[in-house]
PDB file of N, CA and C in Angstrom:
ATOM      1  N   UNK A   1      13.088   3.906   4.866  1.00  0.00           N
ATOM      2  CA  UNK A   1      12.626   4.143   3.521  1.00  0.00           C
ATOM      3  C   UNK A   1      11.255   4.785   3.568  1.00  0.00           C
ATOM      4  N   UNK A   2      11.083   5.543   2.684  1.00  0.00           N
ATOM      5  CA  UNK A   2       9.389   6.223   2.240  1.00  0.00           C
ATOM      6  C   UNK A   2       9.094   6.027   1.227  1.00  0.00           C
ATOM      7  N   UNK A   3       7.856   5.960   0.675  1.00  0.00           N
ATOM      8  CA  UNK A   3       7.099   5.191  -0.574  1.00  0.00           C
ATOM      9  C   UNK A   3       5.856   5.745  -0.308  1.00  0.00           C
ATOM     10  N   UNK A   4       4.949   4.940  -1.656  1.00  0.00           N
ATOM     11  CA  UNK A   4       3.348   5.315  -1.420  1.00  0.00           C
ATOM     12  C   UNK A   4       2.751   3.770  -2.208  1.00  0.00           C
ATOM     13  N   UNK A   5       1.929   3.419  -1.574  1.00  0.00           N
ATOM     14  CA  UNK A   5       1.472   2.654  -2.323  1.00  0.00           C
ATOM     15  C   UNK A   5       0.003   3.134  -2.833  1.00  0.00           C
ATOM     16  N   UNK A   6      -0.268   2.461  -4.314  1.00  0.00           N
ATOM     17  CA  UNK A   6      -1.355   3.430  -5.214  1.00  0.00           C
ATOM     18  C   UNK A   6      -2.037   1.962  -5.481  1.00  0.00           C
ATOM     19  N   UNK A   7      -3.913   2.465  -5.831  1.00  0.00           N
ATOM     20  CA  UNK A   7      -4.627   1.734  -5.799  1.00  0.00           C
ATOM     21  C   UNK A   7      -5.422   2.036  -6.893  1.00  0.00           C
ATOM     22  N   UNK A   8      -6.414   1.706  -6.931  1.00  0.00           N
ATOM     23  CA  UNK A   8      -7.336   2.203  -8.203  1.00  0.00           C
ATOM     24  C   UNK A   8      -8.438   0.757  -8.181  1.00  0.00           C
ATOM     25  N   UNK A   9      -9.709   1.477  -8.463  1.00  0.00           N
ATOM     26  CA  UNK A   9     -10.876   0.671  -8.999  1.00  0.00           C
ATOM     27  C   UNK A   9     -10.674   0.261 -10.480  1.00  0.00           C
ATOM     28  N   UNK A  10     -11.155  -1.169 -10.550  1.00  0.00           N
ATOM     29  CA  UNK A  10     -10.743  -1.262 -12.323  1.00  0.00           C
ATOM     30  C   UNK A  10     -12.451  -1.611 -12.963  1.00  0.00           C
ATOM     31  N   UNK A  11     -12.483  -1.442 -13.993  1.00  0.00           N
ATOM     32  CA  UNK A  11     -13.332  -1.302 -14.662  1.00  0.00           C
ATOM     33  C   UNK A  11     -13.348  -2.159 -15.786  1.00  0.00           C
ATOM     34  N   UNK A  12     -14.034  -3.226 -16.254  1.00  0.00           N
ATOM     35  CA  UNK A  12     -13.576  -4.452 -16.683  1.00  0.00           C
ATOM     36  C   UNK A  12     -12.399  -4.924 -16.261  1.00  0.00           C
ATOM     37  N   UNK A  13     -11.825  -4.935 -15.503  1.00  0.00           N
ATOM     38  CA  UNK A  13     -10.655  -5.529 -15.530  1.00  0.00           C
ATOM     39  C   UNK A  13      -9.313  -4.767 -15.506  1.00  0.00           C
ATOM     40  N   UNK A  14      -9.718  -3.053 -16.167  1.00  0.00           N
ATOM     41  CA  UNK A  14      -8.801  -2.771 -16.643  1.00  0.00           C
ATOM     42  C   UNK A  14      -8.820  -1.182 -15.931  1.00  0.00           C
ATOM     43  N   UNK A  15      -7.575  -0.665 -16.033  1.00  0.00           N
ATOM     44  CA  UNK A  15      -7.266   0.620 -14.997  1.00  0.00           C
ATOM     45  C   UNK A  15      -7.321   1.740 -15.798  1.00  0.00           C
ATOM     46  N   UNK A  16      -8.295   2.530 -15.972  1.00  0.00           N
ATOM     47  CA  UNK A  16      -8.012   3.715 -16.990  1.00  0.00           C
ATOM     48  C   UNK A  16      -7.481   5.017 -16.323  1.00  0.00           C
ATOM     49  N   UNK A  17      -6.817   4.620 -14.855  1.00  0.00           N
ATOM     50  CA  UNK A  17      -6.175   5.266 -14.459  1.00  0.00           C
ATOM     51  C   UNK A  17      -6.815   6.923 -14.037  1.00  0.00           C
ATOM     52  N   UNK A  18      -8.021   6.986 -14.588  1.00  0.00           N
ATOM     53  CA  UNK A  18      -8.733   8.193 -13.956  1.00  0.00           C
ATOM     54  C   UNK A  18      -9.181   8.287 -12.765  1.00  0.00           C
ATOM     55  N   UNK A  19      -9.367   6.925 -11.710  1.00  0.00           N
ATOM     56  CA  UNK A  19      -9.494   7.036 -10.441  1.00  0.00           C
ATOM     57  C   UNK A  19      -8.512   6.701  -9.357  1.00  0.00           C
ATOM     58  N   UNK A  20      -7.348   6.340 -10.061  1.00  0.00           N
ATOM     59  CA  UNK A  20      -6.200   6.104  -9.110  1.00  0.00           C
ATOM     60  C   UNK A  20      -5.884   6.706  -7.989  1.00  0.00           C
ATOM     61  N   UNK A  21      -5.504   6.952  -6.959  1.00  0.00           N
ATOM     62  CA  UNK A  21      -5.296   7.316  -5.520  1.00  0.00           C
ATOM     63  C   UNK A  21      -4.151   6.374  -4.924  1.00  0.00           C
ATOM     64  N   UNK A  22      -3.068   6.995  -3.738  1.00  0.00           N
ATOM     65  CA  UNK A  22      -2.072   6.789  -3.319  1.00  0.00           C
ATOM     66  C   UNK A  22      -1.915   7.292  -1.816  1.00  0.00           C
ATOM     67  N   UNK A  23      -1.101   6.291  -1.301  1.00  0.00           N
ATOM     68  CA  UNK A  23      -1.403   6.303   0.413  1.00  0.00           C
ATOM     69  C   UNK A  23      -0.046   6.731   0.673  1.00  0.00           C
ATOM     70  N   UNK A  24       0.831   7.556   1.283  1.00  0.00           N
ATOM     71  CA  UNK A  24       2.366   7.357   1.622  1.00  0.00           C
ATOM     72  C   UNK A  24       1.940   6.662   2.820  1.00  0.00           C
ATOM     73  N   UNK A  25       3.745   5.867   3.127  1.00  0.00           N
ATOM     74  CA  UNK A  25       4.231   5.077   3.777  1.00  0.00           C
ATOM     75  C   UNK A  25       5.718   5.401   4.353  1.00  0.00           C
ATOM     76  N   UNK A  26       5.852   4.758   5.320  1.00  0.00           N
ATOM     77  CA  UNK A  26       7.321   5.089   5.700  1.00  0.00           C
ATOM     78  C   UNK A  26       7.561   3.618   6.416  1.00  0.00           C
ATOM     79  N   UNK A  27       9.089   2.826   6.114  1.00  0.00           N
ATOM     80  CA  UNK A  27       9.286   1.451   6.385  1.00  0.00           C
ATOM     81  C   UNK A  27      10.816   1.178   6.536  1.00  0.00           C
ATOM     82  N   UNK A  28      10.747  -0.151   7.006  1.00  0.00           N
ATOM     83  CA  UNK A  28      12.142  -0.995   6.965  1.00  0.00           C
ATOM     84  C   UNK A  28      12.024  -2.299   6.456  1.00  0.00           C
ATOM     85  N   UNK A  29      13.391  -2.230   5.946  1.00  0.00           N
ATOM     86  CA  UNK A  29      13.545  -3.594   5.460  1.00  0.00           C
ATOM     87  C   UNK A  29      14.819  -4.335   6.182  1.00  0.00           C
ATOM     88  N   UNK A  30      14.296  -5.670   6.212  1.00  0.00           N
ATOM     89  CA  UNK A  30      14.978  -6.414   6.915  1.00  0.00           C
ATOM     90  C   UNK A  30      15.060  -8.106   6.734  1.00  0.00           C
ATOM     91  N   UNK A  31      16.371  -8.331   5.677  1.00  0.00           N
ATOM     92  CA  UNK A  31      16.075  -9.595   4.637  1.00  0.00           C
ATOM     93  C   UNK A  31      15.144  -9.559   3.964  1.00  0.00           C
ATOM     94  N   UNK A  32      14.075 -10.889   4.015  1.00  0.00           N
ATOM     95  CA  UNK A  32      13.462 -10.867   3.048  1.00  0.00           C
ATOM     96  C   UNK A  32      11.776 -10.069   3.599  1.00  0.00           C
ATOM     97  N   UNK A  33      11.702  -9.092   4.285  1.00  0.00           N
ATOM     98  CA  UNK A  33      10.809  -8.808   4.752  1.00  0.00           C
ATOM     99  C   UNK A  33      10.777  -7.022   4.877  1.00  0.00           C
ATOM    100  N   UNK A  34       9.793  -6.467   4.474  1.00  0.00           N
ATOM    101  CA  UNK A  34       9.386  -5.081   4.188  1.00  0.00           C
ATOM    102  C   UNK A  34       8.333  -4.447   5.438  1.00  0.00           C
ATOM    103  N   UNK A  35       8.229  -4.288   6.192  1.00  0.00           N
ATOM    104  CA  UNK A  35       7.180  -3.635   7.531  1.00  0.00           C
ATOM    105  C   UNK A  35       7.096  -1.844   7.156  1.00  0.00           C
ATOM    106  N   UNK A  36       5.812  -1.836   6.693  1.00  0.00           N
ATOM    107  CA  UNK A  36       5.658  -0.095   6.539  1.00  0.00           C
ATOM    108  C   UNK A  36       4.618  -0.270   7.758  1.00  0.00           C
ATOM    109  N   UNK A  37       4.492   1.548   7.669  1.00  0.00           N
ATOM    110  CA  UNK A  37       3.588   2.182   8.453  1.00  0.00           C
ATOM    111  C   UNK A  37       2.496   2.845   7.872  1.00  0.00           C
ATOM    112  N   UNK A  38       1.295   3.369   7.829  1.00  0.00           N
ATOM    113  CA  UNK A  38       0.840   4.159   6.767  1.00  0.00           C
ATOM    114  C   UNK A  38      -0.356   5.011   7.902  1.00  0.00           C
ATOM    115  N   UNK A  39      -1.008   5.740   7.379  1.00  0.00           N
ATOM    116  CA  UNK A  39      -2.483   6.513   7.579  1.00  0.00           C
ATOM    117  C   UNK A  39      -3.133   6.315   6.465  1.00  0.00           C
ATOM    118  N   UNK A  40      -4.136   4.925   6.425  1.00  0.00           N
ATOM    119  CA  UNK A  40      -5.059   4.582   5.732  1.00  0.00           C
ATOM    120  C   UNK A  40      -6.147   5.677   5.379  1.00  0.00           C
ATOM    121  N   UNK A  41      -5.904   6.826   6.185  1.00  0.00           N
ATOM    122  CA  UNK A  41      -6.763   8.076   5.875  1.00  0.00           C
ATOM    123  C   UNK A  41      -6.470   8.903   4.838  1.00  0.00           C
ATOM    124  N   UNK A  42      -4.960   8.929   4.452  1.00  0.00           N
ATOM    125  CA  UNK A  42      -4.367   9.987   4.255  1.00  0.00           C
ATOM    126  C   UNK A  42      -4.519   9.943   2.898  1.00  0.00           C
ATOM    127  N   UNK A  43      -5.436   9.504   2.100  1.00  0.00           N
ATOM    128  CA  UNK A  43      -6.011   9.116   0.850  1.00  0.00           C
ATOM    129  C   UNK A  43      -5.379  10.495  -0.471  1.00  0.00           C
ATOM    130  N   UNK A  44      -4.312  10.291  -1.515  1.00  0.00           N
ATOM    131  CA  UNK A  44      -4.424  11.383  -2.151  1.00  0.00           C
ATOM    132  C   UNK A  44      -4.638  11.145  -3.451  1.00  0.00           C
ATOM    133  N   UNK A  45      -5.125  11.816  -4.587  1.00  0.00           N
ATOM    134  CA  UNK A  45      -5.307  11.960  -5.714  1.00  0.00           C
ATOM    135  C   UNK A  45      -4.467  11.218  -6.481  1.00  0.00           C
ATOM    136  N   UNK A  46      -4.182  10.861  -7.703  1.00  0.00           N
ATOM    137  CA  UNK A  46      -3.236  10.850  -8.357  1.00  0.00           C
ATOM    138  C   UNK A  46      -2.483  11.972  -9.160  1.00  0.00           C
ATOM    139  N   UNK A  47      -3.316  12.923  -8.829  1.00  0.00           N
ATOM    140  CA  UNK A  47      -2.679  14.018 -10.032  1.00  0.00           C
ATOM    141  C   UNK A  47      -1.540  15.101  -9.018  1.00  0.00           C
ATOM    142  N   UNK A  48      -1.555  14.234  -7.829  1.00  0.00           N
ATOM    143  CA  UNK A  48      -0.764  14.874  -6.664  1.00  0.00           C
ATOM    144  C   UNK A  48       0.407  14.479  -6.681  1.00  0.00           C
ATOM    145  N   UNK A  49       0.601  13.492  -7.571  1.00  0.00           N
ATOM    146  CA  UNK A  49       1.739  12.051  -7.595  1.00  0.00           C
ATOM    147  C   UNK A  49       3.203  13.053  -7.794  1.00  0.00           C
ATOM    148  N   UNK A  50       2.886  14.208  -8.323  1.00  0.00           N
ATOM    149  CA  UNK A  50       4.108  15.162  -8.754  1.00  0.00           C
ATOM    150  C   UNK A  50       4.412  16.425  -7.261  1.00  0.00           C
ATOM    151  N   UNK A  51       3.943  16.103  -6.337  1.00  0.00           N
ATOM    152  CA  UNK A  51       3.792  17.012  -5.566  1.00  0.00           C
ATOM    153  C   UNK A  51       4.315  16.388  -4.593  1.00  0.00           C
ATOM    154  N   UNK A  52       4.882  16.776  -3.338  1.00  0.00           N
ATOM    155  CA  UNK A  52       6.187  15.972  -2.401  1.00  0.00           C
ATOM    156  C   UNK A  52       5.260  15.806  -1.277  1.00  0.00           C
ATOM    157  N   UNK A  53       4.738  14.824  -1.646  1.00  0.00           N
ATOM    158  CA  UNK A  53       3.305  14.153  -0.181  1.00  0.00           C
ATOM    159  C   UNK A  53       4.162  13.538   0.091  1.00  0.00           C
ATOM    160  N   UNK A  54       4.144  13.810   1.743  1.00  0.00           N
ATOM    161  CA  UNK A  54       5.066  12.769   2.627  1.00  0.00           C
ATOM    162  C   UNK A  54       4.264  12.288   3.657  1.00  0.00           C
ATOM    163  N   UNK A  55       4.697  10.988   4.597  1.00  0.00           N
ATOM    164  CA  UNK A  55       3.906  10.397   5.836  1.00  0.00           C
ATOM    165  C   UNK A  55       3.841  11.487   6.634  1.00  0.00           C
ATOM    166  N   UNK A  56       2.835  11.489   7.391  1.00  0.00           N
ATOM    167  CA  UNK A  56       2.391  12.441   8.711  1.00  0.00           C
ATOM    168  C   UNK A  56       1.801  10.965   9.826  1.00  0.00           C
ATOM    169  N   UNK A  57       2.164  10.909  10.620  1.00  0.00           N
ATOM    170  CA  UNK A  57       1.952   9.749  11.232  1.00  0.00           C
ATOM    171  C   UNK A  57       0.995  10.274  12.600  1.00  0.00           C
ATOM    172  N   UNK A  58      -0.149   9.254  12.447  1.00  0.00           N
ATOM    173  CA  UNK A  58      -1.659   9.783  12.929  1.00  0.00           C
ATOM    174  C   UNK A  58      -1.162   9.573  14.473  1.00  0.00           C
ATOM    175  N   UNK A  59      -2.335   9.657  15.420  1.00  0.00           N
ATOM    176  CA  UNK A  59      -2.485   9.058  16.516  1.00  0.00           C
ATOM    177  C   UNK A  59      -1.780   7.564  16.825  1.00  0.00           C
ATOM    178  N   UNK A  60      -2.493   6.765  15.816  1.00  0.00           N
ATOM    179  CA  UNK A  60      -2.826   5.069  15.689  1.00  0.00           C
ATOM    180  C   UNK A  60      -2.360   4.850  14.542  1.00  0.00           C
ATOM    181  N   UNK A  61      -1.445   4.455  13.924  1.00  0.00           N
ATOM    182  CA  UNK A  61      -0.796   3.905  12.663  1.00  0.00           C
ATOM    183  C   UNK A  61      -1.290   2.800  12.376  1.00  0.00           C
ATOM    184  N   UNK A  62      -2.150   2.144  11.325  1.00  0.00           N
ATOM    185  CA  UNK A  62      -1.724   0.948  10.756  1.00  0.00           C
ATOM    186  C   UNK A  62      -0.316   0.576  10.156  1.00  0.00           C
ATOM    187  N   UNK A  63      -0.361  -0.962  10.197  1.00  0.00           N
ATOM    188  CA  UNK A  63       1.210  -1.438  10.054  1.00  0.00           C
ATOM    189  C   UNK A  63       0.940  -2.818   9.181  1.00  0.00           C
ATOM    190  N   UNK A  64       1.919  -2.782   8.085  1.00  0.00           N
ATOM    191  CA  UNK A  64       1.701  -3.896   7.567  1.00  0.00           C
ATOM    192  C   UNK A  64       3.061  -4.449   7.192  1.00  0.00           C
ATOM    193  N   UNK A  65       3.080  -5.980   6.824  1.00  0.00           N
ATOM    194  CA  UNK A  65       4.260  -6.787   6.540  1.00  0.00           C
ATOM    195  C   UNK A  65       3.945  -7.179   4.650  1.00  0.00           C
ATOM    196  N   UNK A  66       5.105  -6.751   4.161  1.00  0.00           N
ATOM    197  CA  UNK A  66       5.485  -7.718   2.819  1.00  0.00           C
ATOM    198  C   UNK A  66       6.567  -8.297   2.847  1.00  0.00           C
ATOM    199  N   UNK A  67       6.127  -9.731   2.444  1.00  0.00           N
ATOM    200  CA  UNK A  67       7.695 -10.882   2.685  1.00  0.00           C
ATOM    201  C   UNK A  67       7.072 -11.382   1.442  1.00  0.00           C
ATOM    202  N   UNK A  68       8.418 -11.986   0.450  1.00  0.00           N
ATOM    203  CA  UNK A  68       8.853 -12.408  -0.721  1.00  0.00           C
ATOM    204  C   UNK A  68       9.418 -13.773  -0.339  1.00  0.00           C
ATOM    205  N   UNK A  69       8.356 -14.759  -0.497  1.00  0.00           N
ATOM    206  CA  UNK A  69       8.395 -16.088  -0.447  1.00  0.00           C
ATOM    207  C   UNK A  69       7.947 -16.926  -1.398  1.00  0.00           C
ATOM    208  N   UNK A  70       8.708 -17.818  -2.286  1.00  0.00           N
ATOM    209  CA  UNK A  70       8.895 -18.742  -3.259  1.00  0.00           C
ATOM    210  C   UNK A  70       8.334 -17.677  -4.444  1.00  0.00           C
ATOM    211  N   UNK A  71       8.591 -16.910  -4.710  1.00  0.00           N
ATOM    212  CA  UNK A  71       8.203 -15.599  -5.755  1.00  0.00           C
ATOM    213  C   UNK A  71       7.478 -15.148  -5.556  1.00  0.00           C
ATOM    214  N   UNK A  72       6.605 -15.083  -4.917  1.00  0.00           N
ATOM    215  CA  UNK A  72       4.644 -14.344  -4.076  1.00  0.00           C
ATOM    216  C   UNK A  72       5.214 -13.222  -3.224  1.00  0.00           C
ATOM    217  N   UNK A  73       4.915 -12.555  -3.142  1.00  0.00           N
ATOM    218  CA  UNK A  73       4.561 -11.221  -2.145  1.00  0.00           C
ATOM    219  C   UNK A  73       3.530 -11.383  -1.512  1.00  0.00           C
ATOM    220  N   UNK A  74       3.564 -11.366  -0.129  1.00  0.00           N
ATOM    221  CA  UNK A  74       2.139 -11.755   1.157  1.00  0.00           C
ATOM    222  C   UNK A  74       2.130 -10.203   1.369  1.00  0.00           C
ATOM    223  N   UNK A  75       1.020  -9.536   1.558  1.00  0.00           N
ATOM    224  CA  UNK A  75       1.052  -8.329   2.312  1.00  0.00           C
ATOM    225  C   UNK A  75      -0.097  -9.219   3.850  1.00  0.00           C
ATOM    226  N   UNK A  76       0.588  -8.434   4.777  1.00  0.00           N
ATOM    227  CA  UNK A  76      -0.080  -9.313   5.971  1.00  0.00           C
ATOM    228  C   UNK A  76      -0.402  -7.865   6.716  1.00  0.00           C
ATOM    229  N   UNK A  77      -1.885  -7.461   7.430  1.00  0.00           N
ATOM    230  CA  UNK A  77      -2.115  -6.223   7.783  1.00  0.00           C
ATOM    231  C   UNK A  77      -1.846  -6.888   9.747  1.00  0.00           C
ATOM    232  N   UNK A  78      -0.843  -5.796   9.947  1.00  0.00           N
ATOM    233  CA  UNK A  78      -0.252  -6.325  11.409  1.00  0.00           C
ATOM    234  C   UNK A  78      -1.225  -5.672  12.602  1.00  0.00           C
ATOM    235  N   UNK A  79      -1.531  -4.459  12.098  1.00  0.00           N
ATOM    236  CA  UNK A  79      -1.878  -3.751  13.014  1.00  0.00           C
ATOM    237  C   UNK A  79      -3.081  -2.455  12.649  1.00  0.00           C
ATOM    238  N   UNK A  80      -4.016  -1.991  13.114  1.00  0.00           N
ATOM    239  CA  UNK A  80      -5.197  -1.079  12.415  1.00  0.00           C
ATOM    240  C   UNK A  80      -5.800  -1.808  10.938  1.00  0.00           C
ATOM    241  N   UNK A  81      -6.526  -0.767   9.743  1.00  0.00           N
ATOM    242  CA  UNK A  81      -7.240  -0.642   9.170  1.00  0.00           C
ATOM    243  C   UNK A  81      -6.581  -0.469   8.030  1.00  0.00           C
ATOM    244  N   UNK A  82      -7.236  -0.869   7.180  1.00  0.00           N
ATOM    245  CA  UNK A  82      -6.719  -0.480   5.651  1.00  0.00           C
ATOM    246  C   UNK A  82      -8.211  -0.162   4.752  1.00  0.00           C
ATOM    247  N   UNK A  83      -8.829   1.226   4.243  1.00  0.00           N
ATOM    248  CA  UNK A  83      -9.923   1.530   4.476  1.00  0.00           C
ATOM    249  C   UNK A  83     -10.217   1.113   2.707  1.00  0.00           C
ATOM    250  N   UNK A  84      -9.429   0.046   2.391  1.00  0.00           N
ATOM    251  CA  UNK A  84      -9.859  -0.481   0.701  1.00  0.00           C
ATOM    252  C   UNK A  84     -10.755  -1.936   1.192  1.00  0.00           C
ATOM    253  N   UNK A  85     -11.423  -2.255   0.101  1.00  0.00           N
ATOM    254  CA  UNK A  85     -12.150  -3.480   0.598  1.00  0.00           C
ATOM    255  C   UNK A  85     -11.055  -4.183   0.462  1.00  0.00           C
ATOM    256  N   UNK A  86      -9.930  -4.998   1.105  1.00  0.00           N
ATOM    257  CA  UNK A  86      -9.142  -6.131   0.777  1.00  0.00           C
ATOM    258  C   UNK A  86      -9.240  -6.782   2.159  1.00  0.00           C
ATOM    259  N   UNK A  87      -8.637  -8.086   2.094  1.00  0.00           N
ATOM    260  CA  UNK A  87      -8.497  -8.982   3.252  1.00  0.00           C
ATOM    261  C   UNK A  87      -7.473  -8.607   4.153  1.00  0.00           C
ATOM    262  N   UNK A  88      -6.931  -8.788   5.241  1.00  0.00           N
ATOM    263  CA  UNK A  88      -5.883  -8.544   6.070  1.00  0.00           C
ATOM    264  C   UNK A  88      -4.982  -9.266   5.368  1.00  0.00           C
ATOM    265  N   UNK A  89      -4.844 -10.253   5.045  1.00  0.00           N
ATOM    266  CA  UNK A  89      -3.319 -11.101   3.817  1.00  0.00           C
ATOM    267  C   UNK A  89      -3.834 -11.017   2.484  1.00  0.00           C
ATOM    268  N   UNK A  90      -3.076 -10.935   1.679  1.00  0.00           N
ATOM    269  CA  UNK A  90      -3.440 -11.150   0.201  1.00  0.00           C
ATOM    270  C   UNK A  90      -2.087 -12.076  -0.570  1.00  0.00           C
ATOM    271  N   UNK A  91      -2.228 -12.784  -1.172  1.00  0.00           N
ATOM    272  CA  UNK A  91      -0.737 -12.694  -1.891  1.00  0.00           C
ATOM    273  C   UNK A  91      -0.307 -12.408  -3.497  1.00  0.00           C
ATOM    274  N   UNK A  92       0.223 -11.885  -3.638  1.00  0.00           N
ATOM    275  CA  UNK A  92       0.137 -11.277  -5.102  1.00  0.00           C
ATOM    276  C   UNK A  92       1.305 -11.998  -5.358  1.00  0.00           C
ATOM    277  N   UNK A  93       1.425 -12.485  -7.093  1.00  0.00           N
ATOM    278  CA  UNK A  93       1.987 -13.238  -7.833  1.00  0.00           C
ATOM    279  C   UNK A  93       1.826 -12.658  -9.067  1.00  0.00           C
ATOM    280  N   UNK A  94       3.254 -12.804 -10.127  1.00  0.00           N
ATOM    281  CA  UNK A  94       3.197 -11.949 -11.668  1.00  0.00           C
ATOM    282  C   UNK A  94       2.400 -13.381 -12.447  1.00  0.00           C
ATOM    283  N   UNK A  95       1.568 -12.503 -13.118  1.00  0.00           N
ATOM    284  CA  UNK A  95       1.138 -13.231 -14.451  1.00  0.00           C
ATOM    285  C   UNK A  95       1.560 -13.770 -14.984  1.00  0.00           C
ATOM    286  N   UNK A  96       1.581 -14.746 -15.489  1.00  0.00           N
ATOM    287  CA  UNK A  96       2.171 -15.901 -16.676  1.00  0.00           C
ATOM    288  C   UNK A  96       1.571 -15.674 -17.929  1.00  0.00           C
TER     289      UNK A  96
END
């Protein structure tokens, strides 16, 4: 599978979507578990989002895991850098 995952600074709280940016990825899935690959470099615009950006896979790949456990999504960073301020695990959960 190929994808991108997109990020953005928020500003109160909230995304006005003028600084958004998107990383492609290329992955497998396997049960309940998602392993991409990415180039944490490969930083693109959002206004590119219409344009056919695909993975180019660096030297050194970072590698990360998402597994879907008791409704949470863990992203777990396996391998290299992820050049956003976040932690190596995070777990994300929907709002109530």
């Amino acid at each position: 599978m190929s994808g991108r995952y997109t990020f953005a600074q928020l500003v109160d709280g909230e995304n006005d979507g003028a600084d958004s940016s998107f990383v492609p990825f290329i992955g497998t899935v396997n049960g309940d578990t998602i392993s991409i690959e990415f180039n944490p470099n490969d930083i693109h615009g959002i206004e590119e989002v219409e344009a056919n950006v695909r993975y180019k896979r660096p030297k050194s790949p970072s590698m990360a895991t998402l597994k879907l456990a008791n409704g949470k999504l863990v992203w777990t960073l396996t391998k290299g850098k992820i050049d956003l301020d976040v932690p190596r695990q995070l777990t994300l959960s929907r709002l109530k």
